[in-house]
Protein backbone atom coordinates (compact mmCIF):
# COMPACT_ATOMS: atom_id res chain seq x y z
CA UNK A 1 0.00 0.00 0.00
CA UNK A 2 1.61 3.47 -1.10
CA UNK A 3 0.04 6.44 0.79
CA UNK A 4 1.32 10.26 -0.75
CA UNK A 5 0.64 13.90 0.76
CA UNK A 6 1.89 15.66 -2.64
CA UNK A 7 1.88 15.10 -6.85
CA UNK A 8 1.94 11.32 -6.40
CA UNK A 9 4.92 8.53 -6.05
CA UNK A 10 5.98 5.55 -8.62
CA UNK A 11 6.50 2.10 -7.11
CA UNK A 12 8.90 -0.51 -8.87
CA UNK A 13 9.56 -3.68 -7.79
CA UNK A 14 13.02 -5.40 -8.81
CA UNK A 15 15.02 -9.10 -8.20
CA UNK A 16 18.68 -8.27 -7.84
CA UNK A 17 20.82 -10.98 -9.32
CA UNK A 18 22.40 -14.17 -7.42
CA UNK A 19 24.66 -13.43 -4.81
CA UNK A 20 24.36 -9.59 -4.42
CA UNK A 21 24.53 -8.58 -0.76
CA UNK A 22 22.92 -4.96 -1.03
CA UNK A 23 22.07 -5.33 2.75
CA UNK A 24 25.72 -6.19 3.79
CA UNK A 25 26.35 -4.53 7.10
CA UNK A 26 22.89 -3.29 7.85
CA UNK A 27 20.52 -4.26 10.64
CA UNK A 28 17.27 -6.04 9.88
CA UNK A 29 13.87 -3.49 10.60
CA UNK A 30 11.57 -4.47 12.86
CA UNK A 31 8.74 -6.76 11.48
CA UNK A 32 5.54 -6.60 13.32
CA UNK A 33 3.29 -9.78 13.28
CA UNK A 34 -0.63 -9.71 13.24
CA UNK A 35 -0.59 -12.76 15.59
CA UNK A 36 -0.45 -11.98 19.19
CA UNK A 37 2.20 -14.74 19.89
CA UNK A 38 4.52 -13.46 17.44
CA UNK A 39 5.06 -16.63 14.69
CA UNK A 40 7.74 -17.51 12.43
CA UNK A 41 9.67 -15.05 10.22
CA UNK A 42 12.05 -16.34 7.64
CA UNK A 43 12.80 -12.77 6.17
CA UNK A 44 14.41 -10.08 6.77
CA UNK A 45 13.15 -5.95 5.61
CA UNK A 46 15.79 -3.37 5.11
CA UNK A 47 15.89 0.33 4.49
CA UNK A 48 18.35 1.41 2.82
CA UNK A 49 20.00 4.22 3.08
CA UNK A 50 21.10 4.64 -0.41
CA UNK A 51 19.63 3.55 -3.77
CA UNK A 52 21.69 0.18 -4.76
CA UNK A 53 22.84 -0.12 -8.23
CA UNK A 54 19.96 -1.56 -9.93
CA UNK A 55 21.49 -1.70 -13.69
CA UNK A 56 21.75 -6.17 -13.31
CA UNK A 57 18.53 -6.03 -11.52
CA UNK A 58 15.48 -8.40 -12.89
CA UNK A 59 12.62 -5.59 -13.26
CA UNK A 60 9.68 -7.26 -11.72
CA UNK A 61 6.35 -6.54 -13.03
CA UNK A 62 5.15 -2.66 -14.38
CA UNK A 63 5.42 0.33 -12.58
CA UNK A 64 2.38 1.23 -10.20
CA UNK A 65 2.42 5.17 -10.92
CA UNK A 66 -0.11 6.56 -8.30
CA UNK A 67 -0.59 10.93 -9.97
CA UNK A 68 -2.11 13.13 -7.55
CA UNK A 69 -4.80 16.08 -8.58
CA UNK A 70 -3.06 19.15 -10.05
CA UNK A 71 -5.62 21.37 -7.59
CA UNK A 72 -3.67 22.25 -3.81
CA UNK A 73 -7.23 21.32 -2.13
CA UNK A 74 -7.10 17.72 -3.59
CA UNK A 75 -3.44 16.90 -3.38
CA UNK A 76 -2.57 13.58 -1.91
CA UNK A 77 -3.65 10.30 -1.37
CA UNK A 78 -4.51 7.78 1.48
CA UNK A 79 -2.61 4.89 1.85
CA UNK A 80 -4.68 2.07 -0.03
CA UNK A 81 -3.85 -1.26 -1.80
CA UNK A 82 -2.74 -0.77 -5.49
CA UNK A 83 -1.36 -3.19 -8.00
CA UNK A 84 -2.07 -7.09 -7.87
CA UNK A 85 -0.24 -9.75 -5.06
CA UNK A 86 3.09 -10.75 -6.12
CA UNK A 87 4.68 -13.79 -4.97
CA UNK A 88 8.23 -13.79 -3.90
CA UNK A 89 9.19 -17.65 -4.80
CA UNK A 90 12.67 -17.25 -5.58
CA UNK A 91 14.86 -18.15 -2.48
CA UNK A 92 18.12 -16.90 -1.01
CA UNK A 93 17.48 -13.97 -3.32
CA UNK A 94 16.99 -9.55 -2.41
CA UNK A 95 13.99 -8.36 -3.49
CA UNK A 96 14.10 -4.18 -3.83
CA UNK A 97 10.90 -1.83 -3.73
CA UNK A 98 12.01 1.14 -5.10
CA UNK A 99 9.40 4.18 -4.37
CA UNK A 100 10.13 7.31 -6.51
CA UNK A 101 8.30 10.58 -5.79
CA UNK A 102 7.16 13.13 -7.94
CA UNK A 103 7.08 16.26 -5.43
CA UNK A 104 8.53 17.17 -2.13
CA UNK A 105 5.82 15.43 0.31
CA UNK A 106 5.32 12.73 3.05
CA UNK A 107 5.22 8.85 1.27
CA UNK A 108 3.79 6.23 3.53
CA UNK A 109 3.74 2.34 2.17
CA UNK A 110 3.15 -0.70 4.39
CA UNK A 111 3.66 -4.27 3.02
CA UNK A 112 1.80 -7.09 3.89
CA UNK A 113 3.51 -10.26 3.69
CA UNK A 114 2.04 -13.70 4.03
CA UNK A 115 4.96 -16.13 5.03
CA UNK A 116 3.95 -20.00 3.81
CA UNK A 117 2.49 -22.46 1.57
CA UNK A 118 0.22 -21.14 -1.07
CA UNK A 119 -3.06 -23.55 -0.49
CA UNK A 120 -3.62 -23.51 -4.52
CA UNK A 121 -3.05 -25.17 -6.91
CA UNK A 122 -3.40 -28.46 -4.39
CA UNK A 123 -0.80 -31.35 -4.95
CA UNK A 124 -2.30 -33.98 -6.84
């Protein structure tokens, strides 16, 4: 979800290549659970603090360009699901979510992550 107080933001997703370690040295942000007793989390979120080269990157799906009103009363946008699901099924790899904005403003996004099996299509 991609929230926006300004002209808008563009969201790509990307796969970096085998082996790149773009989170080398940096600590793991927190990851809050919807279950009360915590659960299992085998993943790790990053910020980073500077854009990683991206030029061997996989480019992962279009871009999900979110344009704001050109009128100062209407600028902005709530946070609110955009774009379709994607599942992340390649392991041991870095997955970036690059979020470019189009204006000086306040960008909000919150992920929602579903860590297991996939229940379809069922094994035969």
């Amino acid at each position: 979800m991609l929230g926006y107080t300004g002209d808008g933001v563009i969201g790509r997703m990307y796969i970096m290549p085998e082996g790149s370690n773009i989170t080398n040295g940096l600590d793991p942000d927190v990851v809050h659970n919807m279950r009360a007793t915590g659960g299992i989390k085998d993943f790790e979120l990053y910020s980073l603090p500077t854009a990683p080269d991206l030029t061997l990157a996989q480019v992962w799906g279009a871009d999900l360009i979110l344009e704001g009103s050109l009128s100062n009363q209407a600028k902005g946008h709530i946070s609110t699901a955009t774009g379709s699901n994607k599942i992340m099924n390649i392991l041991n790899r870095e997955y970036v979510l690059e979020i470019e904005s189009l204006s000086a403003q306040n960008i909000a996004a919150r992920l929602e992550m579903y860590n297991g099996d996939l229940d379809l299509p069922r094994p035969i």
